[in-house]
Protein backbone atom coordinates (compact mmCIF):
# COMPACT_ATOMS: atom_id res chain seq x y z
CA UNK A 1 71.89 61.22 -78.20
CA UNK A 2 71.03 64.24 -75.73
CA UNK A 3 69.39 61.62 -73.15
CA UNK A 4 70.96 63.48 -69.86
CA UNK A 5 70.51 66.59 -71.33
CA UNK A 6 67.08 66.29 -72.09
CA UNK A 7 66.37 64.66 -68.86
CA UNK A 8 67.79 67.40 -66.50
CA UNK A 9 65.53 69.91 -68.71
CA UNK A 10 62.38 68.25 -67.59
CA UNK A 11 63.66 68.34 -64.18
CA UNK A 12 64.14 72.61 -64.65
CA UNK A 13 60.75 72.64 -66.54
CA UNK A 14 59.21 70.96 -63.69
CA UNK A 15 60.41 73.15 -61.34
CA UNK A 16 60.01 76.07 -62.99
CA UNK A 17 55.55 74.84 -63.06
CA UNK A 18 55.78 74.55 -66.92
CA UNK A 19 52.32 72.86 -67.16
CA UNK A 20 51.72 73.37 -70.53
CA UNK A 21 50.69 70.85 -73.95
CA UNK A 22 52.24 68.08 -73.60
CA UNK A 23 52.88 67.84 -69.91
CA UNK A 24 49.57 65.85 -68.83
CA UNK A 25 47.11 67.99 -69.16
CA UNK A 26 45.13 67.28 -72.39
CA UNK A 27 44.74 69.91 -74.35
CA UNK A 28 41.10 70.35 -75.99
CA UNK A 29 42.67 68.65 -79.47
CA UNK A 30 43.97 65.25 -77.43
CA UNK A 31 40.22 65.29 -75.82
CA UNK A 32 38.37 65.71 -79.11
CA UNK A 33 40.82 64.08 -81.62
CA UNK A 34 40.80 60.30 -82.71
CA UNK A 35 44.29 60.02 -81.79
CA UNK A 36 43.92 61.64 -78.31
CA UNK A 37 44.37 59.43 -74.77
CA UNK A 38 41.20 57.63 -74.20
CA UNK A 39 39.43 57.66 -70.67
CA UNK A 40 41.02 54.71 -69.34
CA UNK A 41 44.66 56.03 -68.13
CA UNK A 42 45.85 56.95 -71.45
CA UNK A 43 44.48 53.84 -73.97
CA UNK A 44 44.46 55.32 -77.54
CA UNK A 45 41.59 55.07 -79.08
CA UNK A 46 41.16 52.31 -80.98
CA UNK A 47 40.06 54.10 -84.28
CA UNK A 48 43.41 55.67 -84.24
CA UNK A 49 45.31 52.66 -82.91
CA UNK A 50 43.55 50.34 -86.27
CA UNK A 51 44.47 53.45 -88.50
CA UNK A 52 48.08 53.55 -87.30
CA UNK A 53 48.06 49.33 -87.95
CA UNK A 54 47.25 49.76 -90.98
CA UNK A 55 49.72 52.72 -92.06
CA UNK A 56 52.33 50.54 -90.30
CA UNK A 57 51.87 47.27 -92.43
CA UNK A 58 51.86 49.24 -95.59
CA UNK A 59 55.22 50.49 -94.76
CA UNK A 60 56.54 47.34 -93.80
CA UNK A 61 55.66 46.24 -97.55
CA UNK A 62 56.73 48.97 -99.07
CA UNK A 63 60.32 49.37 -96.91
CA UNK A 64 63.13 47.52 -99.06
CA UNK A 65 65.33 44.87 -96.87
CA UNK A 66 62.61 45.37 -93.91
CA UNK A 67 62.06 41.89 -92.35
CA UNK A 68 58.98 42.32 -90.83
CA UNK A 69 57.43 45.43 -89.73
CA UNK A 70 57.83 49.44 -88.34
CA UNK A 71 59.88 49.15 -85.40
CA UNK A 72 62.16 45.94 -86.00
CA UNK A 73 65.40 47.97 -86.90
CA UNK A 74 68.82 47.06 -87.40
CA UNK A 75 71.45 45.41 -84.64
CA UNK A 76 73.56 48.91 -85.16
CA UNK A 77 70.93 51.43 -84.00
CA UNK A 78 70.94 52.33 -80.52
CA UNK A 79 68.56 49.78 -78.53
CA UNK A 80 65.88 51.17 -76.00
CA UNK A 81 64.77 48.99 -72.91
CA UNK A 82 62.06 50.59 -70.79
CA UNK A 83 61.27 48.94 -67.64
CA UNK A 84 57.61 48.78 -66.70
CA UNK A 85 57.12 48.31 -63.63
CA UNK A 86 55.25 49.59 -60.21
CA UNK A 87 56.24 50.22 -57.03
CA UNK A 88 57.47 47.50 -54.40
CA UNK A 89 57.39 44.93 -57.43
CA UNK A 90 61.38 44.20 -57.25
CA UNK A 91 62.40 46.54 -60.09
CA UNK A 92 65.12 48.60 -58.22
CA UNK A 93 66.65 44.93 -58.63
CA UNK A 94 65.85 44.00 -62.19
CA UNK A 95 67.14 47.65 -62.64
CA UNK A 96 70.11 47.07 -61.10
CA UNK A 97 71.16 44.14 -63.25
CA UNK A 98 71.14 46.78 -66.18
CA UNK A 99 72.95 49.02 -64.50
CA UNK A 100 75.53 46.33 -64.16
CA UNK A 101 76.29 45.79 -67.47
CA UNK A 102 79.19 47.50 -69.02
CA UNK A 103 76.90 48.39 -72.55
CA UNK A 104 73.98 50.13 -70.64
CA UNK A 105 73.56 53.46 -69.77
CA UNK A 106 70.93 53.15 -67.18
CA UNK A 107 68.49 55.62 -65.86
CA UNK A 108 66.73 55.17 -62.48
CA UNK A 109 63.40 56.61 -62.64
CA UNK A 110 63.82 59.96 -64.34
CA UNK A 111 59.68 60.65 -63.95
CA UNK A 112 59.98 60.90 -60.33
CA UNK A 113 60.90 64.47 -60.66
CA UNK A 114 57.83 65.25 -62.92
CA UNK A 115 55.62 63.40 -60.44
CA UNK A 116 56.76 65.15 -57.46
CA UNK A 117 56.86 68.49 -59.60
CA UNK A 118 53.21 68.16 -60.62
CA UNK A 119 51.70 67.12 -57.06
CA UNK A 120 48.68 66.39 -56.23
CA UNK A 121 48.04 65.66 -59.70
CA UNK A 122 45.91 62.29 -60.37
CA UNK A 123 48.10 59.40 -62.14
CA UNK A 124 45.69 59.09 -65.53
CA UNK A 125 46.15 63.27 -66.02
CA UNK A 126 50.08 62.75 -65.91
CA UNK A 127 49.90 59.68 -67.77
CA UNK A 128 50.58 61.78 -70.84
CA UNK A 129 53.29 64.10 -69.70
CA UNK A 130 54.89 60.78 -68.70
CA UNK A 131 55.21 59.35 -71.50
CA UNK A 132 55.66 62.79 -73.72
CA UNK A 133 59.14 62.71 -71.39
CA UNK A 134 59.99 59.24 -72.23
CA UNK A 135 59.37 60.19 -75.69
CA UNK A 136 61.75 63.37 -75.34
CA UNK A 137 64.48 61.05 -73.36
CA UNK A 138 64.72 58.97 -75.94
CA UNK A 139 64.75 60.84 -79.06
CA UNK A 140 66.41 64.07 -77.81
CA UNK A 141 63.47 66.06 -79.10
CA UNK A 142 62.91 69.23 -77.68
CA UNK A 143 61.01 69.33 -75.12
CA UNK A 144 58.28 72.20 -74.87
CA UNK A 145 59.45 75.67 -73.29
CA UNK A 146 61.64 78.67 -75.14
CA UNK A 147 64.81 77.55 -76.61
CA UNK A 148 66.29 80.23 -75.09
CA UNK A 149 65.04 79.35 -71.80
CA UNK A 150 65.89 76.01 -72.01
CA UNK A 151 69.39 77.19 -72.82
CA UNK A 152 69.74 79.14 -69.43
CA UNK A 153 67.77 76.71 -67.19
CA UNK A 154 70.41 73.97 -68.22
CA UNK A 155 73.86 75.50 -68.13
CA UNK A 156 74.50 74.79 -64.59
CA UNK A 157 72.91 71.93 -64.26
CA UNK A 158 74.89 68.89 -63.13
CA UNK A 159 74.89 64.85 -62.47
CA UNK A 160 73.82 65.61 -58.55
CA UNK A 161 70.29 66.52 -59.94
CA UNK A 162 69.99 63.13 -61.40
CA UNK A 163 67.65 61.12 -59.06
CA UNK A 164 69.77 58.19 -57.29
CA UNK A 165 72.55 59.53 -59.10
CA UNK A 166 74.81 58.18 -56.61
CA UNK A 167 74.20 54.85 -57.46
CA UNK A 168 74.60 55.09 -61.30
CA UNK A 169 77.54 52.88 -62.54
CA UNK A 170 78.50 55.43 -65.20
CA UNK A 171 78.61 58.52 -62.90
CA UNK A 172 80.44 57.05 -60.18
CA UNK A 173 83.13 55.31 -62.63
CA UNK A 174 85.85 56.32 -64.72
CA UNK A 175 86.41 58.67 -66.93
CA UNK A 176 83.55 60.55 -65.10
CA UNK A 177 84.75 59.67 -61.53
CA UNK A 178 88.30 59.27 -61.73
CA UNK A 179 88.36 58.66 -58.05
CA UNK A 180 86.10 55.63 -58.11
CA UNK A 181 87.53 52.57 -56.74
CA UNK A 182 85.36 50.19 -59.58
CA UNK A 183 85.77 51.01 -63.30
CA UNK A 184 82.53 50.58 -65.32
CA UNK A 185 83.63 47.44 -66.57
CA UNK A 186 83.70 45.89 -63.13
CA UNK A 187 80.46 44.31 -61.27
CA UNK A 188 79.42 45.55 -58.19
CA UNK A 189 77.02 47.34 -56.46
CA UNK A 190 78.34 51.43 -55.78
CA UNK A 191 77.81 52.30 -52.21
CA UNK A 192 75.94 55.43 -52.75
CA UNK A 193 77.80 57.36 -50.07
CA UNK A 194 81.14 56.46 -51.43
CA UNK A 195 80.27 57.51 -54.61
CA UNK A 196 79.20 60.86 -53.23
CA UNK A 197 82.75 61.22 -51.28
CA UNK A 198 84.76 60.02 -54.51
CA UNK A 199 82.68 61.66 -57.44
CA UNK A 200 81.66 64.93 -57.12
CA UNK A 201 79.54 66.25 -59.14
CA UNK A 202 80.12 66.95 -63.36
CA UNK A 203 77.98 68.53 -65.58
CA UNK A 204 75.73 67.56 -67.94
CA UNK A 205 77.73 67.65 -70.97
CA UNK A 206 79.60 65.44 -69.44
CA UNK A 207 77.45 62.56 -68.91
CA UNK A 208 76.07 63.50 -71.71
CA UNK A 209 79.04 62.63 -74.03
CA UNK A 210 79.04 58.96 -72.31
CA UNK A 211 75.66 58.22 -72.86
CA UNK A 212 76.51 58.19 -76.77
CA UNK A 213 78.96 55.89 -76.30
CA UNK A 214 76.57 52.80 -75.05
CA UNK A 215 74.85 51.11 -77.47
CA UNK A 216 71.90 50.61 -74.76
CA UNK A 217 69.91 52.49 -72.77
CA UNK A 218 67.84 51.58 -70.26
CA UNK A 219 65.07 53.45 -68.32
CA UNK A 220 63.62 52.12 -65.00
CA UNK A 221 60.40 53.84 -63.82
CA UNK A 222 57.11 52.63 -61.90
CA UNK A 223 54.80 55.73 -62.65
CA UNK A 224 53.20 54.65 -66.32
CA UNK A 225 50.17 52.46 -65.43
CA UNK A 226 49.22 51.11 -69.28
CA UNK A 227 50.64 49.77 -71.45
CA UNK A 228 48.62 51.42 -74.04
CA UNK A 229 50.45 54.68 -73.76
CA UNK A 230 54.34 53.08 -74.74
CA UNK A 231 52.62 52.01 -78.08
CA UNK A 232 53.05 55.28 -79.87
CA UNK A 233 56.35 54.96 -78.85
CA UNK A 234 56.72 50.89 -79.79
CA UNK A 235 55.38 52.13 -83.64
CA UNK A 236 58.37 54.65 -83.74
CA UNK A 237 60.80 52.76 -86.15
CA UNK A 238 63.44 55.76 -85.03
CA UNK A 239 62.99 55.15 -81.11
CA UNK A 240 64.10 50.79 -81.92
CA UNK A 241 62.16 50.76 -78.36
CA UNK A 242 61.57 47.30 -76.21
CA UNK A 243 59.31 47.12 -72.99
CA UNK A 244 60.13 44.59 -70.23
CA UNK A 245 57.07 44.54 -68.01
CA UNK A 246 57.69 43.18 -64.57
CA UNK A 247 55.12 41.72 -62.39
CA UNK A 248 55.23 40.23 -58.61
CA UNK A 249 52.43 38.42 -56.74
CA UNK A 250 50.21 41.24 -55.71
CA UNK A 251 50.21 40.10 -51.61
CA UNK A 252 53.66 40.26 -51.57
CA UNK A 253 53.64 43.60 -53.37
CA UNK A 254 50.64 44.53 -50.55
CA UNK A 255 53.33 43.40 -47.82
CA UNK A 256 56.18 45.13 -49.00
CA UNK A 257 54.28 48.68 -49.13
CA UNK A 258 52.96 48.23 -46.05
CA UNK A 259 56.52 48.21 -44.43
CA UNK A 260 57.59 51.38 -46.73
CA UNK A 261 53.61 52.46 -46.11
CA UNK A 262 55.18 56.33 -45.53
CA UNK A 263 57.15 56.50 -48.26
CA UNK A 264 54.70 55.37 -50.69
CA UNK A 265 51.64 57.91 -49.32
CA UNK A 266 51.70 60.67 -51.20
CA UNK A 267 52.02 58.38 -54.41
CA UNK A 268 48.93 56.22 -53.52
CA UNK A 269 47.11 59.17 -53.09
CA UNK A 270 48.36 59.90 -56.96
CA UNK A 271 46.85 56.99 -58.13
CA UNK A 272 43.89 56.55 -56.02
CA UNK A 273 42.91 60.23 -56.75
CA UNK A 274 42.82 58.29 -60.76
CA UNK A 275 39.80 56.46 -59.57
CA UNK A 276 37.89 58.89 -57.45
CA UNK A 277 38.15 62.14 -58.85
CA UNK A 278 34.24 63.55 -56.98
CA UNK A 279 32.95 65.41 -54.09
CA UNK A 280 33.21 61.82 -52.50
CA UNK A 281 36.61 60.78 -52.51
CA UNK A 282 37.44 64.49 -51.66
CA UNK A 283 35.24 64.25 -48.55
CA UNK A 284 37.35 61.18 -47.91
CA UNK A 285 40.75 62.83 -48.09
CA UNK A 286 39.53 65.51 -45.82
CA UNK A 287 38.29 62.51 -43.00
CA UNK A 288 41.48 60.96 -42.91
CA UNK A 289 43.73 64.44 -42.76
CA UNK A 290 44.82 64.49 -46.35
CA UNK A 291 44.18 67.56 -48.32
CA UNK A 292 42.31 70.05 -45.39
CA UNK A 293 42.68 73.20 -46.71
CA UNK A 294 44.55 75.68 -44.11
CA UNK A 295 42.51 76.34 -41.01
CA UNK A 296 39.73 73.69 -42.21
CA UNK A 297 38.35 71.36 -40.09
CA UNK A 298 39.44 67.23 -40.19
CA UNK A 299 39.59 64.55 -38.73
CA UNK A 300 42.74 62.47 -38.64
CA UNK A 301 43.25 59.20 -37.73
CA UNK A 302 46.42 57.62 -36.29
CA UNK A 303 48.97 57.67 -39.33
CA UNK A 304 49.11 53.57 -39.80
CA UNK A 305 45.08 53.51 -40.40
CA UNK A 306 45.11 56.26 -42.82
CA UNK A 307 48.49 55.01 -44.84
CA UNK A 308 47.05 51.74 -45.05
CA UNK A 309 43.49 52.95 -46.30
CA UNK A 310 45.36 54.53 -49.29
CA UNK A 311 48.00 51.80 -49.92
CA UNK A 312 44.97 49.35 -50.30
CA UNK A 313 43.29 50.84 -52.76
CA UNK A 314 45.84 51.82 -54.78
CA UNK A 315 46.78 48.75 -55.00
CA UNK A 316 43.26 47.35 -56.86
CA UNK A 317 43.99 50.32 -59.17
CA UNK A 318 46.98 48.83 -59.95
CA UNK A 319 45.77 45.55 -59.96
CA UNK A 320 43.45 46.70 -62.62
CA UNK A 321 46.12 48.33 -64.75
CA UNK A 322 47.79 44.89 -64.46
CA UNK A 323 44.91 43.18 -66.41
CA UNK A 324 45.10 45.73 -68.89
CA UNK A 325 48.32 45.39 -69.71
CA UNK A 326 47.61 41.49 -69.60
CA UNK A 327 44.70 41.44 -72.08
CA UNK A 328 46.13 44.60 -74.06
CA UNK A 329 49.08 42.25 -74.78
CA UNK A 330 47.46 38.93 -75.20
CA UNK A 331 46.08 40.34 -78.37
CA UNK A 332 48.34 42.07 -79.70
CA UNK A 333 50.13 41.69 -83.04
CA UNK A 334 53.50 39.92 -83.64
CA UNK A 335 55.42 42.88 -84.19
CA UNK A 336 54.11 43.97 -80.54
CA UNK A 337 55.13 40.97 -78.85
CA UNK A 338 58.67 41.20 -80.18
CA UNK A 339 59.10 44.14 -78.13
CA UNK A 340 57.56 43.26 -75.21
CA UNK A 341 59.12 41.10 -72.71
CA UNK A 342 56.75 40.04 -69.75
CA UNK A 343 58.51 38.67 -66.48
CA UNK A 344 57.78 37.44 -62.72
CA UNK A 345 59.78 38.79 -59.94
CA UNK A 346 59.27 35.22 -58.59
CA UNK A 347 61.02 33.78 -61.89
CA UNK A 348 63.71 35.97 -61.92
CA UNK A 349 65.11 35.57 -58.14
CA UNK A 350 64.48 31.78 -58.31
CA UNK A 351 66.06 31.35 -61.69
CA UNK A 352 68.45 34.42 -62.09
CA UNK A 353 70.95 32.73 -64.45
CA UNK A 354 68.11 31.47 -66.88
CA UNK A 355 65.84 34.78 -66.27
CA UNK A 356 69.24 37.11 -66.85
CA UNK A 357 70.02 35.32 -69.90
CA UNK A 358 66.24 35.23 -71.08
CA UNK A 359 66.57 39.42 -70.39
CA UNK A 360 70.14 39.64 -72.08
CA UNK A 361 68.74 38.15 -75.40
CA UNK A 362 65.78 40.14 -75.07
CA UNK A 363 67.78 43.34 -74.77
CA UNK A 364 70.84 42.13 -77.12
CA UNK A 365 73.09 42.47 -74.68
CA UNK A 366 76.26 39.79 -74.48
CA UNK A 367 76.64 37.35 -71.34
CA UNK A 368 78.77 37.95 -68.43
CA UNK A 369 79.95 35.76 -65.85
CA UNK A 370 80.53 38.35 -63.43
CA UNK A 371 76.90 39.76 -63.85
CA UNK A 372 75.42 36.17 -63.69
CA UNK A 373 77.30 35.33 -60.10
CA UNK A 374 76.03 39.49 -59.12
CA UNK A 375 72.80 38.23 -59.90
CA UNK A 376 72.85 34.38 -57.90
CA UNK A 377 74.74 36.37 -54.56
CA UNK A 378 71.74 39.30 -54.72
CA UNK A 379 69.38 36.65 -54.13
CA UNK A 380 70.89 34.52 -51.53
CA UNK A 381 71.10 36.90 -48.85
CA UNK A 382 70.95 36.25 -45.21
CA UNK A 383 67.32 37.99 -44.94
CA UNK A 384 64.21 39.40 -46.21
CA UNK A 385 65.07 43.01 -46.44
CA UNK A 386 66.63 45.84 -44.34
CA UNK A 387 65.53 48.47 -42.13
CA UNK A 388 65.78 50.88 -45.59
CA UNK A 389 63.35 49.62 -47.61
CA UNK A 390 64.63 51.69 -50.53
CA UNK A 391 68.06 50.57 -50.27
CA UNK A 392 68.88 47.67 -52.96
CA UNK A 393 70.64 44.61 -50.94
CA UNK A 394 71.42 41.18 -51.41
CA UNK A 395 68.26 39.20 -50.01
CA UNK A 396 66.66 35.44 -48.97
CA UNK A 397 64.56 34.86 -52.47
CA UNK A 398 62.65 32.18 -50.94
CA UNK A 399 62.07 34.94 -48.23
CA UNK A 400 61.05 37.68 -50.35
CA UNK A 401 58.61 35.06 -52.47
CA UNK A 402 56.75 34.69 -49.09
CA UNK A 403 57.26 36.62 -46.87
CA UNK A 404 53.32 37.86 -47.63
CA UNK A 405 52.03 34.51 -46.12
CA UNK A 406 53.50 35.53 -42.49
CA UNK A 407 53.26 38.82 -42.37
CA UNK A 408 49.81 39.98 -43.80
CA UNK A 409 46.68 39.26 -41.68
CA UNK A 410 44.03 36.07 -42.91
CA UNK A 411 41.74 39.97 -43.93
CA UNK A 412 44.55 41.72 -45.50
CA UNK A 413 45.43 38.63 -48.08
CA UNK A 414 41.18 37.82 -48.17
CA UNK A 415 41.01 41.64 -49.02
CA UNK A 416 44.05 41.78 -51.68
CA UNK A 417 42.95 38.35 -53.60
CA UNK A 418 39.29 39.99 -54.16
CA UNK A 419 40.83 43.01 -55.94
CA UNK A 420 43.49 41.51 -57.85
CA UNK A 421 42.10 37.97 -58.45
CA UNK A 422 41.75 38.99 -62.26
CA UNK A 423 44.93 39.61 -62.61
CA UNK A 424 46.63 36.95 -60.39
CA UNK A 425 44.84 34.19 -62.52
CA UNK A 426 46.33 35.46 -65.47
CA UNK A 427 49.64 35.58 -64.13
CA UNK A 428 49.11 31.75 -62.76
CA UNK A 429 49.57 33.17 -58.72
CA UNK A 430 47.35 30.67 -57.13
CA UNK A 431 44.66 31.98 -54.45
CA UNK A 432 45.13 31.23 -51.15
CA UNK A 433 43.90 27.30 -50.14
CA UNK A 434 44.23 26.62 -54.01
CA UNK A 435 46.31 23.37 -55.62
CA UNK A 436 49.73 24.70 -55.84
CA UNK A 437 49.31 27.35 -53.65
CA UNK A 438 52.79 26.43 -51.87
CA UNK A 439 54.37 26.73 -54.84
CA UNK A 440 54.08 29.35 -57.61
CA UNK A 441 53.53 27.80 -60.74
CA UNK A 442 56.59 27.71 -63.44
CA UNK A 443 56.83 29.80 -66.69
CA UNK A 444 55.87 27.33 -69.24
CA UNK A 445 52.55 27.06 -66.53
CA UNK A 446 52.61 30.70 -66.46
CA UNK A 447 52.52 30.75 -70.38
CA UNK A 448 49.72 28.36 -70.81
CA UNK A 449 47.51 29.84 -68.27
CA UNK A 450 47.80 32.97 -70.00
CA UNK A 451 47.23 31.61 -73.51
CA UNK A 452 44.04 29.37 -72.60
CA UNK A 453 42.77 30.61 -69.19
CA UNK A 454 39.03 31.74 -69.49
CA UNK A 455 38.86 35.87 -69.24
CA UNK A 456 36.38 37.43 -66.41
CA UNK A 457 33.90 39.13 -67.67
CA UNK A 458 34.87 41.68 -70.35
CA UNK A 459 33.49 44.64 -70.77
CA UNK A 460 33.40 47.23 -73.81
CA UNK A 461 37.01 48.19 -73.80
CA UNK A 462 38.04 44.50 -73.91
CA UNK A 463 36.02 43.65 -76.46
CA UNK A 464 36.75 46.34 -78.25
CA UNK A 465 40.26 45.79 -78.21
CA UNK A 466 40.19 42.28 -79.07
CA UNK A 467 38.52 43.63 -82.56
CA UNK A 468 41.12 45.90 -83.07
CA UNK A 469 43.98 43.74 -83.07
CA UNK A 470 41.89 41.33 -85.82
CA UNK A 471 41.79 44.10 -88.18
């Protein structure tokens, strides 16, 4: 598996502007053909997605020794965990816990660089160069670009242009980091500037070579909004690919953006720009500094104000990528739902034995002690958080579950629970003033909401979805 290699040549390809097929802009076949990304942030259409249903249970029939359908492989293939997640929902964490383990090659967030490369692009146009990468990561496929060229960009290339590469258990461990004071098989997080001081930098033939020794990989990333656009991917009997989603109250999600509002500004924009793409929300970007073309006029408003008008809303658009996901999944077909894992950051750092060993199965990974006390001691910390809001610490669950109610103004939560309340019912996260609002409600309540709660209003993609999955 050329997973690192591949990787760093998306990174090169990025930089280089290679904006090409296949790299989020739809070409005029994906707009036209059945099989192309549908309007809403990438959703296949559902002609294509009944056709591919039905190729897919016809070779399940026809495949000798095949238990049930495409996709469920055999325990000696290479497993494939992506983590689906967005930002500020606790996933550096759940990330983390993969990293951990001494049979995962883990890969923080590899479409950061593509994001960043492709600025100011909106998130539904990159949706598909996302997910083309994921696809390349994966299955070593070639990604698009001269051979050639590809050949040059990559022969210098080493682990240092890995993002977070200084916290990645397998670079900063032996046999890559002979130096390191932790081997692989050890628990524990890597100080990321002892790492850099012990480890210097190998290339990426290197790290290459290790990731075909694990018999699971793992990929962390919070920039694929639907779930619609993995199940190409999911289908892929050669890819043996598994989705944990990972969800958090959305006011505590609201709270913890607000204190990283900076960091997170140009990526709002992203996927705020996903909603408005007019004149309009243009003339918006210009009134609160954002986008003023050199030596134009705007006007800008203190930095807080303006931070916080794009944090909010890209939260609802989130929100409403949430429900997606929520009703895409609630209908979906058994062979689906083996492969998808859903999980609530307030589950998993008030149960972390039970929610580690739920994840462990999942992934078909083996228990460890040593991970299960790394994952108690991360959350019983002394506090909330730290002044780095991007650095992963040990923290006060009960803290971090609500914090929210403290910090956010009686208008901020008001203003969150209107946007997201779809969503939050679904996920069994009480309103504010509701029965059980002090406490979150458990999984099994979590389960049953999901499975009997009444749906708002659907509209024609709902619908149409839920006739899909009956055909």
């Amino acid at each position: 598996m050329q997973c690192a290699a591949t990787y760093l040549y998306f990174i090169v390809a990025s930089g280089l502007g290679h904006r090409g097929p296949g790299w989020g802009y739809k070409t005029e076949g994906e707009r036209s053909s059945p099989g192309g990304i549908h309007r809403s942030l990438g959703v296949w259409s559902l002609e294509a997605a009944a056709a591919g249903e039905r190729e897919q249970g016809a070779e399940a029939q026809s495949t000798p020794g095949n238990l049930s359908s495409v996709g469920e492989t055999v325990a000696q293939e290479k497993q494939h965990i992506y983590v689906h997640a967005t930002w500020r929902t606790g996933s550096s964490f759940l990330g983390e816990l993969f990293n951990q383990h001494p049979d995962v090659f883990y890969l923080y967030e590899p479409m950061w660089h593509l994001w960043q490369a492709l600025y100011p692009g909106d998130a539904e146009s990159l949706q598909g160069a996302l997910r083309d990468m994921l696809r390349s990561i994966l299955c070593s496929r070639a990604p698009p670009g001269d051979p050639a060229a590809r050949a040059t960009d990559t022969a210098n290339l080493t682990t240092a242009a890995l993002f977070r590469w200084r916290t990645n258990k397998v670079i900063c461990s032996p046999p890559l980091c002979p130096g390191a004071t932790r081997t692989r098989a050890e628990v524990g997080l890597v100080e990321d500037s002892a790492c850099e001081r012990s480890c210097p930098p190998v290339a990426l033939r290197a790290l290459e070579a290790e990731c075909r020794k694990y018999p699971v990989v793992v990929i962390k990333d919070v920039r694929l909004l639907d779930l619609g656009v993995l199940v190409p991917l999911l289908r892929d009997p050669g890819l043996n690919l598994k989705v944990v989603q990972l969800f958090r109250d959305p006011r505590a999600v609201h709270n913890s953006r607000l204190k990283s509002r900076q960091g997170l500004l140009r990526e709002s924009i992203q996927v705020l720009r996903t909603r408005q793409k007019g004149d309009h929300f243009h003339r918006v970007l210009l009134a609160h500094g954002v986008g003023a073309r050199p030596g134009g006029q705007s006007r800008a408003l203190p930095a807080a104000p303006r931070a916080d008008f794009f944090l909010t809303g890209a939260l609802e658009v989130i929100c409403e990528a949430w429900l997606r996901d929520l009703l895409f999944a609630r209908g979906a077909p058994s062979w689906l739902r083996r492969r998808y894992l859903r999980l609530r950051y307030e589950d998993l750092v008030r149960q972390p034995r039970t929610q580690l060993r739920r994840l462990l199965r999942f992934a078909g990974l083996r228990a460890i002690a040593a991970l299960e006390a790394f994952a108690l001691n991360m959350t019983r910390g002394a506090a909330y958080g730290t002044d780095r809001p991007f650095h992963l610490s040990a923290r006060d669950a009960r803290e971090a579950v609500h914090a929210w109610r403290e910090r956010l103004s009686r208008e901020q939560v008001r203003q969150v629970e209107a946007s997201c309340a779809p969503a939050m019912r679904l996920l069994a996260y009480p309103s504010s003033g509701e029965e059980g609002d002090n406490l979150l409600s458990s999984p099994a309540s979590l389960l049953a909401r999901i499975g009997s709660h009444s749906l708002p209003q659907t509209n024609n993609w709902q619908k149409g979805m839920r006739a899909f999955w009956l055909i």
